[in-house]
PDB file of N, CA and C in Angstrom:
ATOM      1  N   UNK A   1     157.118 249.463 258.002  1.00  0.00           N
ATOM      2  CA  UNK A   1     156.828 249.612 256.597  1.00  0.00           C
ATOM      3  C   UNK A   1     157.535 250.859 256.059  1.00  0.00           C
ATOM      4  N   UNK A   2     157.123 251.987 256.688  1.00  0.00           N
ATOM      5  CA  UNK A   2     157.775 253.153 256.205  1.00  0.00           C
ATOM      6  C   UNK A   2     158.988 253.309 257.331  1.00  0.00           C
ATOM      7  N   UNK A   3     160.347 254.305 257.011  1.00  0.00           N
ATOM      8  CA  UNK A   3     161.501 254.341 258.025  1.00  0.00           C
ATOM      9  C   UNK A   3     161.237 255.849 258.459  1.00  0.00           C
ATOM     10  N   UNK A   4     159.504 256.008 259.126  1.00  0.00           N
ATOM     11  CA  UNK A   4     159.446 257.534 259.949  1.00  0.00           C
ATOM     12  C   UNK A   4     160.071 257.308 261.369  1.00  0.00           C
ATOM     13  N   UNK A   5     160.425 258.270 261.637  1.00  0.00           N
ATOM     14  CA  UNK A   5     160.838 258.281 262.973  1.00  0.00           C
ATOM     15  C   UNK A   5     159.439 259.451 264.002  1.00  0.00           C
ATOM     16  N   UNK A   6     159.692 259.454 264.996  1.00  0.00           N
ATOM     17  CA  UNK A   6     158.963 260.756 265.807  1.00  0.00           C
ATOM     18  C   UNK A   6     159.009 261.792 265.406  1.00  0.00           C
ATOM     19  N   UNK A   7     159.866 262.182 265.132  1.00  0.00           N
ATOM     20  CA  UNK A   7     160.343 263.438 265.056  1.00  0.00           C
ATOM     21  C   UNK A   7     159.606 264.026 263.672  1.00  0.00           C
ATOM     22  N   UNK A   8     160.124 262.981 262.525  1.00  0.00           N
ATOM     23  CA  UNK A   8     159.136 263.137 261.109  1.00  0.00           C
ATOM     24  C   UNK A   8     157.650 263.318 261.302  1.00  0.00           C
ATOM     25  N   UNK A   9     157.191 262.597 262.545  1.00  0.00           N
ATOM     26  CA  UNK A   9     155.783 262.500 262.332  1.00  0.00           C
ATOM     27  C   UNK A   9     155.485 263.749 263.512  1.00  0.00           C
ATOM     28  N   UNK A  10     156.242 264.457 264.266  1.00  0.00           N
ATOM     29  CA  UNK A  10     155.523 265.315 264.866  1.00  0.00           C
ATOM     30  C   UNK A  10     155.660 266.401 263.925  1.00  0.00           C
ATOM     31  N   UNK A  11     156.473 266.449 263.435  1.00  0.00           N
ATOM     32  CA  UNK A  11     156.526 267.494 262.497  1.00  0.00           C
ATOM     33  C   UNK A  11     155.281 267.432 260.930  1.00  0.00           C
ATOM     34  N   UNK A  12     155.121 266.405 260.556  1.00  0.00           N
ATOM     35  CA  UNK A  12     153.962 266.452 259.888  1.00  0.00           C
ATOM     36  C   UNK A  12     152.632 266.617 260.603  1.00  0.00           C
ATOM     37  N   UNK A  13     152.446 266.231 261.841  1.00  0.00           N
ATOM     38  CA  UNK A  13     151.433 266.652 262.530  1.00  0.00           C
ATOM     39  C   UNK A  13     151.589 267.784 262.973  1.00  0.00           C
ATOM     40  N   UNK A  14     152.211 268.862 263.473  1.00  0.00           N
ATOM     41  CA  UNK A  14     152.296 270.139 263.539  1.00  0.00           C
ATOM     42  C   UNK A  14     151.863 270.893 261.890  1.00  0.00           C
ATOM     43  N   UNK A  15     152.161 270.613 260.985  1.00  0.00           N
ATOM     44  CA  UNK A  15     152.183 271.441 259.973  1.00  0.00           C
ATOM     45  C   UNK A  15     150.294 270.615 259.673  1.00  0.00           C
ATOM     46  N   UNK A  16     149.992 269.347 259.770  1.00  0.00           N
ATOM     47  CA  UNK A  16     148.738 269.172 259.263  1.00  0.00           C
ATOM     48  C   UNK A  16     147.722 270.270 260.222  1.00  0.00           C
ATOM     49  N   UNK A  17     148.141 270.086 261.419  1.00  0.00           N
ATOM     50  CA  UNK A  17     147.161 271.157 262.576  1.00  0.00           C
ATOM     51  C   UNK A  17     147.032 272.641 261.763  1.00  0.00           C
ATOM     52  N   UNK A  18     148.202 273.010 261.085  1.00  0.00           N
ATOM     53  CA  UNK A  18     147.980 274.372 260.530  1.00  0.00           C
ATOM     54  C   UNK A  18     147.247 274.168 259.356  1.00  0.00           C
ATOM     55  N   UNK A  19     147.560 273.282 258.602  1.00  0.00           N
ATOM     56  CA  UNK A  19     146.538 273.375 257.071  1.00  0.00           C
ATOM     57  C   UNK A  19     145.184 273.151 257.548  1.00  0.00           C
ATOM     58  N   UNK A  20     144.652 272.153 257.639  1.00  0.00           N
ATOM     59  CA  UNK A  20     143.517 271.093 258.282  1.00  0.00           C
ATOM     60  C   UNK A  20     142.652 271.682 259.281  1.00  0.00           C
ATOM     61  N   UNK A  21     143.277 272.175 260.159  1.00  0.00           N
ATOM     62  CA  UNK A  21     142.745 272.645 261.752  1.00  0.00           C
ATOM     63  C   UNK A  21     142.791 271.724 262.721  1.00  0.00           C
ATOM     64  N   UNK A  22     142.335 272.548 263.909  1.00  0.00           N
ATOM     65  CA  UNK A  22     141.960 271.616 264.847  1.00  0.00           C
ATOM     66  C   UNK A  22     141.222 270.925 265.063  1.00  0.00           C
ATOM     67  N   UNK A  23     139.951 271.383 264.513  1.00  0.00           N
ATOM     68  CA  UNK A  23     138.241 271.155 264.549  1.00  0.00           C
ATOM     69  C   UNK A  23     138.612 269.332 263.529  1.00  0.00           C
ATOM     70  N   UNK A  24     139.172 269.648 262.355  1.00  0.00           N
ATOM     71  CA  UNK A  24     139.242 268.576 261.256  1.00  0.00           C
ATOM     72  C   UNK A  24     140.202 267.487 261.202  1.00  0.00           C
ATOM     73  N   UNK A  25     141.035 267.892 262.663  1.00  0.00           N
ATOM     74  CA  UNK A  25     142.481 266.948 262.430  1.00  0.00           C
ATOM     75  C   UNK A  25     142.493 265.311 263.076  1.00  0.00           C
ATOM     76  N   UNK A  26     141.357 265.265 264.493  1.00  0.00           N
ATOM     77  CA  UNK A  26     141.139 264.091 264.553  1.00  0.00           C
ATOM     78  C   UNK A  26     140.086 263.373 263.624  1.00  0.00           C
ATOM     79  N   UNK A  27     139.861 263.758 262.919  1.00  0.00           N
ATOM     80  CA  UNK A  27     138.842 263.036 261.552  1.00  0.00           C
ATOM     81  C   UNK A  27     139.767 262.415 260.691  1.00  0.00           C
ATOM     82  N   UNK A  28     140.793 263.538 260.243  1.00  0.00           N
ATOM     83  CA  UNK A  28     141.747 263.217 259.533  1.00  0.00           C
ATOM     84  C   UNK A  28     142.403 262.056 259.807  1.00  0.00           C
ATOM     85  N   UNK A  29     142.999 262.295 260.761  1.00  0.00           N
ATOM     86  CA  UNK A  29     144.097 261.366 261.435  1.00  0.00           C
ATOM     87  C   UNK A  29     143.188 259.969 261.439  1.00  0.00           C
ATOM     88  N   UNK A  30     141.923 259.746 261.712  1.00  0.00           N
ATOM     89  CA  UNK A  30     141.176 258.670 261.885  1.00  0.00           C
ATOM     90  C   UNK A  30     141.148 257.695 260.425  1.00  0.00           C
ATOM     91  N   UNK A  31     141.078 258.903 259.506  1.00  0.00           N
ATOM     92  CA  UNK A  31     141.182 258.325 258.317  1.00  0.00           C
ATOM     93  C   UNK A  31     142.100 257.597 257.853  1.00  0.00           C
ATOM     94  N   UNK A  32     143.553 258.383 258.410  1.00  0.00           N
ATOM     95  CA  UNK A  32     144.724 258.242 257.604  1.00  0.00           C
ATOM     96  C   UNK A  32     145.094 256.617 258.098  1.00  0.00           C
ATOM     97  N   UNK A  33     144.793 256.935 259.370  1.00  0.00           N
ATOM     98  CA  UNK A  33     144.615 255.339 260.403  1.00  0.00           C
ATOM     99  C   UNK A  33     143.952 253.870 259.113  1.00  0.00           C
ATOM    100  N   UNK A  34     143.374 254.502 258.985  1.00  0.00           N
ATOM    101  CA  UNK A  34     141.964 253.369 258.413  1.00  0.00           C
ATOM    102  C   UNK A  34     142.511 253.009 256.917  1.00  0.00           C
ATOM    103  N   UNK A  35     143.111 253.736 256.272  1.00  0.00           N
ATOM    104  CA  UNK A  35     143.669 253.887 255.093  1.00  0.00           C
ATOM    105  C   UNK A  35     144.981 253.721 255.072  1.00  0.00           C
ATOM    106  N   UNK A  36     145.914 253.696 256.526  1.00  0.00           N
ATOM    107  CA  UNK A  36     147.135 252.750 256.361  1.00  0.00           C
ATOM    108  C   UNK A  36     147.103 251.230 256.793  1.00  0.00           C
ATOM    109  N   UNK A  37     146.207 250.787 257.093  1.00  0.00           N
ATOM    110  CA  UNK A  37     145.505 249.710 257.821  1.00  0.00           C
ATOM    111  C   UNK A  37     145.382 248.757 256.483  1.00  0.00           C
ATOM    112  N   UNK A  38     144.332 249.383 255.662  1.00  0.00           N
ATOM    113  CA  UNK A  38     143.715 248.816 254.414  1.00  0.00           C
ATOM    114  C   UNK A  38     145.039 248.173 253.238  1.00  0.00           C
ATOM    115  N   UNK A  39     146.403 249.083 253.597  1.00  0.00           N
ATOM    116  CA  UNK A  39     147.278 249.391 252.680  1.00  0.00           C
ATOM    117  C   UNK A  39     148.019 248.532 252.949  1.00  0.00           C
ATOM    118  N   UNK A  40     148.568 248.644 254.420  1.00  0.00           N
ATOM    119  CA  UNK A  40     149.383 247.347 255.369  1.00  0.00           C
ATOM    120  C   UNK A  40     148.498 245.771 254.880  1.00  0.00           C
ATOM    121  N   UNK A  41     147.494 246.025 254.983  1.00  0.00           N
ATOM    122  CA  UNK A  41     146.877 244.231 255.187  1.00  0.00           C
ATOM    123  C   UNK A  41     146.701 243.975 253.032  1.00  0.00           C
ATOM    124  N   UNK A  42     146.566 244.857 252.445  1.00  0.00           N
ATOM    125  CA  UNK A  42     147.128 244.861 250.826  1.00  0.00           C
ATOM    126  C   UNK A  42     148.101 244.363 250.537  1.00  0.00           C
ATOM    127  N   UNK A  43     148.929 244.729 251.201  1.00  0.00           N
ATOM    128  CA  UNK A  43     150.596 244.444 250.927  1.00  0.00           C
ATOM    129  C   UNK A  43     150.680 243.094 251.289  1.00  0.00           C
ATOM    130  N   UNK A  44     150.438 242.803 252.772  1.00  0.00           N
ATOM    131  CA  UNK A  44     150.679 241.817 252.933  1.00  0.00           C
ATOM    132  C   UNK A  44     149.934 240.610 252.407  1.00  0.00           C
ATOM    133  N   UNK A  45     148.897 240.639 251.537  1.00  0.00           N
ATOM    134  CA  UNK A  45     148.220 239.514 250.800  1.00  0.00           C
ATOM    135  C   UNK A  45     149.180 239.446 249.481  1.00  0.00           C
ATOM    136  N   UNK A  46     149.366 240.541 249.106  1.00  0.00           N
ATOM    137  CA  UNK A  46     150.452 240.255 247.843  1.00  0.00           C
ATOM    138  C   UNK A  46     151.287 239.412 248.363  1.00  0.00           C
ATOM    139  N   UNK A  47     152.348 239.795 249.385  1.00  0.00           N
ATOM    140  CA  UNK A  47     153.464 238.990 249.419  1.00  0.00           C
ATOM    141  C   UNK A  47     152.673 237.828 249.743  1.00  0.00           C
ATOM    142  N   UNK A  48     151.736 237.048 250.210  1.00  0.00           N
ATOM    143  CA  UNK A  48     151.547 235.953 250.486  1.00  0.00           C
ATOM    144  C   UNK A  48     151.093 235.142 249.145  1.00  0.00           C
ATOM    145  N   UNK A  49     150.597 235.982 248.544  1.00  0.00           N
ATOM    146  CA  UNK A  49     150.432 235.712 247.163  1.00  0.00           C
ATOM    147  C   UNK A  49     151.212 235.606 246.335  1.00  0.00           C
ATOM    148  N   UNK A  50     152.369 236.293 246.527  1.00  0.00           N
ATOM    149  CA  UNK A  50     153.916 235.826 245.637  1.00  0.00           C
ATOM    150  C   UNK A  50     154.226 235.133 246.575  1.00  0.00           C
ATOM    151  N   UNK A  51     154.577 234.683 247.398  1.00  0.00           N
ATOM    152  CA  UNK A  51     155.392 233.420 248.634  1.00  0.00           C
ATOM    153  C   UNK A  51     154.340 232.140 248.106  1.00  0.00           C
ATOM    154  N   UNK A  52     153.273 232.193 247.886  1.00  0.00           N
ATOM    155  CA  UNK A  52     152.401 231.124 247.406  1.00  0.00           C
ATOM    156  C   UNK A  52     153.132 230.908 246.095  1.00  0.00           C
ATOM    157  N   UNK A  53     153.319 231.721 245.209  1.00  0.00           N
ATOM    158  CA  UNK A  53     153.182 231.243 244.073  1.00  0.00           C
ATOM    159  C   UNK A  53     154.709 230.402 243.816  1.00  0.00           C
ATOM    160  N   UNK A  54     155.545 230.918 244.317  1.00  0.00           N
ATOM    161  CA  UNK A  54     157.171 230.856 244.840  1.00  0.00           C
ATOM    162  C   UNK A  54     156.859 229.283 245.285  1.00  0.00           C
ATOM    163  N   UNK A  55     155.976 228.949 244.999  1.00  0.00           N
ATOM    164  CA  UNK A  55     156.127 227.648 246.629  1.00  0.00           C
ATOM    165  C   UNK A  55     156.486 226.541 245.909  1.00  0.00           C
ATOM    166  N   UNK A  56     156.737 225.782 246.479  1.00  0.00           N
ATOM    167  CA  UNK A  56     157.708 224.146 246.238  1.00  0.00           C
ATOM    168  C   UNK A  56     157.397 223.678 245.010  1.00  0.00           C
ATOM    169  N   UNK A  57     155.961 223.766 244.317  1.00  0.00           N
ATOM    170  CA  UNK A  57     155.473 223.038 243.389  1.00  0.00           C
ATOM    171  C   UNK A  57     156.611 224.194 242.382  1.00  0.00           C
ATOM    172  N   UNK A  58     155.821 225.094 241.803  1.00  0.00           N
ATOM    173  CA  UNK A  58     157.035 225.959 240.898  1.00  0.00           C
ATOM    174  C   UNK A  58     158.370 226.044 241.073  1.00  0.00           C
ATOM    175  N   UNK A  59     159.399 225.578 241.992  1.00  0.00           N
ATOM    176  CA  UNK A  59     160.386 225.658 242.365  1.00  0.00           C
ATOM    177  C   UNK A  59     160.799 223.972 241.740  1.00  0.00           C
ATOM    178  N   UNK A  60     160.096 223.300 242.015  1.00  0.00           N
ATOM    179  CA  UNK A  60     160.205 221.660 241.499  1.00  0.00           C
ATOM    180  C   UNK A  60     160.647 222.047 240.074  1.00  0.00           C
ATOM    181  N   UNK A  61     159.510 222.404 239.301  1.00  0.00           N
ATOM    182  CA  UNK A  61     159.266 222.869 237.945  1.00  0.00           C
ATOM    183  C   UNK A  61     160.438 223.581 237.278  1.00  0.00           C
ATOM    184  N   UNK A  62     160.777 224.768 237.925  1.00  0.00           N
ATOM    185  CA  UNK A  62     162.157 225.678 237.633  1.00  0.00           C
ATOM    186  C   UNK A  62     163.576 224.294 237.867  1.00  0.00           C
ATOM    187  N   UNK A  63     163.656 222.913 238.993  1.00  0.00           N
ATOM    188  CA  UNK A  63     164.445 222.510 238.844  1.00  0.00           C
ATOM    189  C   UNK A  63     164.547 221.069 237.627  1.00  0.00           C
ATOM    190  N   UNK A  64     163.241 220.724 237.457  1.00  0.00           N
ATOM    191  CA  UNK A  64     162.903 220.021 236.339  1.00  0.00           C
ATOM    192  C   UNK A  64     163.587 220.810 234.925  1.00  0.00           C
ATOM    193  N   UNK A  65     163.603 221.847 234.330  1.00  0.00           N
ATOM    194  CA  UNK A  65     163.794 222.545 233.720  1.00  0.00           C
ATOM    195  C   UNK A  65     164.923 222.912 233.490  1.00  0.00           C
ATOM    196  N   UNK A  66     165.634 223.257 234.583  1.00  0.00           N
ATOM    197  CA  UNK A  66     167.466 223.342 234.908  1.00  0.00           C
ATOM    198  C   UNK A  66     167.901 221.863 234.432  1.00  0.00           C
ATOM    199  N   UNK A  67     166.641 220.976 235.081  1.00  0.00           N
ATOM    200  CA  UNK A  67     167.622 219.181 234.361  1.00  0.00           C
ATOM    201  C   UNK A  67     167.403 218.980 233.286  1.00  0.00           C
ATOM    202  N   UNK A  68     166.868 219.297 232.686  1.00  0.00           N
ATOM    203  CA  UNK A  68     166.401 219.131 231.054  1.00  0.00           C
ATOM    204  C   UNK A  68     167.367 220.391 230.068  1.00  0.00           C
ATOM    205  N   UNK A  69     167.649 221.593 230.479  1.00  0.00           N
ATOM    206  CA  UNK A  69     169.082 222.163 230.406  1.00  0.00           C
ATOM    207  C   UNK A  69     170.323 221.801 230.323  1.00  0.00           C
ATOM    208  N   UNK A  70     170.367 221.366 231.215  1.00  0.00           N
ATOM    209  CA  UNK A  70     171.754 220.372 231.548  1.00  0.00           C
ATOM    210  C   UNK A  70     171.836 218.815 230.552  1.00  0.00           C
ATOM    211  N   UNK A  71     171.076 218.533 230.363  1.00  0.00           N
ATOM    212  CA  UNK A  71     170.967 216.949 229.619  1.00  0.00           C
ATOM    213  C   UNK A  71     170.977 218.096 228.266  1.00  0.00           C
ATOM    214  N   UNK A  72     170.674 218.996 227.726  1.00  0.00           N
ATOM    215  CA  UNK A  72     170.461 219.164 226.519  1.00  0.00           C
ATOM    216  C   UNK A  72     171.934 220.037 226.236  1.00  0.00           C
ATOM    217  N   UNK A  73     172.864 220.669 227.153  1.00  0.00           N
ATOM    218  CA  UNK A  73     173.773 221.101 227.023  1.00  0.00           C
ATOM    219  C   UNK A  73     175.214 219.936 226.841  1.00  0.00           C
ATOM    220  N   UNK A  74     174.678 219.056 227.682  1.00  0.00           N
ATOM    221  CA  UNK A  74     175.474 217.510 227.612  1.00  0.00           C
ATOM    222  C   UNK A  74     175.592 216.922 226.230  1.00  0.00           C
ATOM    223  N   UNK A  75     174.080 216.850 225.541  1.00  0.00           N
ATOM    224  CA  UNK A  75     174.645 216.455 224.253  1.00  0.00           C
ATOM    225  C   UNK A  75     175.013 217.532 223.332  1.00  0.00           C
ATOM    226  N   UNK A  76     174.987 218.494 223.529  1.00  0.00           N
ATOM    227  CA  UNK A  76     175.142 219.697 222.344  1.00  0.00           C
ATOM    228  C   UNK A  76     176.743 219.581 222.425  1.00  0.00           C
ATOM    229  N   UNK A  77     177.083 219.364 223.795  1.00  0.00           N
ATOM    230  CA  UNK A  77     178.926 219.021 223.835  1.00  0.00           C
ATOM    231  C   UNK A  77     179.299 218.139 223.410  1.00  0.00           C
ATOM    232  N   UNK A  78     178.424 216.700 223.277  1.00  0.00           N
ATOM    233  CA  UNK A  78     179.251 215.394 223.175  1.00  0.00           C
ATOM    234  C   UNK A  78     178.984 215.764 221.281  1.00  0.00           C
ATOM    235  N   UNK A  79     177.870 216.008 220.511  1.00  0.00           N
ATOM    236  CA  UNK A  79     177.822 216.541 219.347  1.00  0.00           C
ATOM    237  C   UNK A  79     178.608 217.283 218.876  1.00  0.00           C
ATOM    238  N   UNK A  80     178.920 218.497 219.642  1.00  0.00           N
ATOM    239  CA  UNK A  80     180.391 218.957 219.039  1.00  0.00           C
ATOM    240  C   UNK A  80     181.854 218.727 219.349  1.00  0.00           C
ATOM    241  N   UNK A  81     181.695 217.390 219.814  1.00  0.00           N
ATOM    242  CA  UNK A  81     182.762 216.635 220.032  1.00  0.00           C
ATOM    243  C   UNK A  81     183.284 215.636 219.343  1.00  0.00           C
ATOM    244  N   UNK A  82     182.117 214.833 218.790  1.00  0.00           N
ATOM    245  CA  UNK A  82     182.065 214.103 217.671  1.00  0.00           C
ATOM    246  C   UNK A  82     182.203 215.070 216.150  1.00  0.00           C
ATOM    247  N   UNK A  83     181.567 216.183 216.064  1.00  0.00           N
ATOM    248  CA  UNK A  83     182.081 216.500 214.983  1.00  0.00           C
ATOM    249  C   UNK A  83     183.665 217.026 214.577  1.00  0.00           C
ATOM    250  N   UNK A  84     183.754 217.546 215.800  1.00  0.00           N
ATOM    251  CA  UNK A  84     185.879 217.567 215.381  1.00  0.00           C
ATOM    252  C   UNK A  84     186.669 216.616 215.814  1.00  0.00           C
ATOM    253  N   UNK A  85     185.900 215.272 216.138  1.00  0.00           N
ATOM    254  CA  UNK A  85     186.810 214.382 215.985  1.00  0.00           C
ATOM    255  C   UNK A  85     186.316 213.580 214.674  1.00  0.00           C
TER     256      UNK A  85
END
């Protein structure tokens, strides 16, 4: 999800040990756990929720629509075809 590497995250965990403490940092960390968890399984209902909505039936619809485009661009040509001839 995110592009951390080790290195990013030992280094934010070194600097949280100094703000936070020691006493407060596995609480923390428990949290942060629980609250990227909540965020990850969020996300992923959206996208399933846009991939749903994306799905075959609306895609039919968007090509129904393109054909009814096309037939209406067909005569708007043969109409201005007949008028300069």
């Amino acid at each position: 999800m995110f592009d951390i590497g080790f290195w990013e995250v030992f280094v934010i965990g070194i600097i949280a040990l100094f703000v936070v403490g020691p006493e407060r940092l596995p609480d923390l960390a428990r949290k942060a756990g629980v609250y990227y968890s909540k965020l990850s399984r969020f996300i992923s209902g959206v996208k399933a929720d846009i991939d749903r909505e994306m799905g075959a039936g609306n895609l039919q619809e968007l090509k129904d629509v393109q054909e009814q485009f096309r037939q209406a661009q067909q005569e708007f040509k043969s109409a201005g075809k007949s008028i300069i001839d």
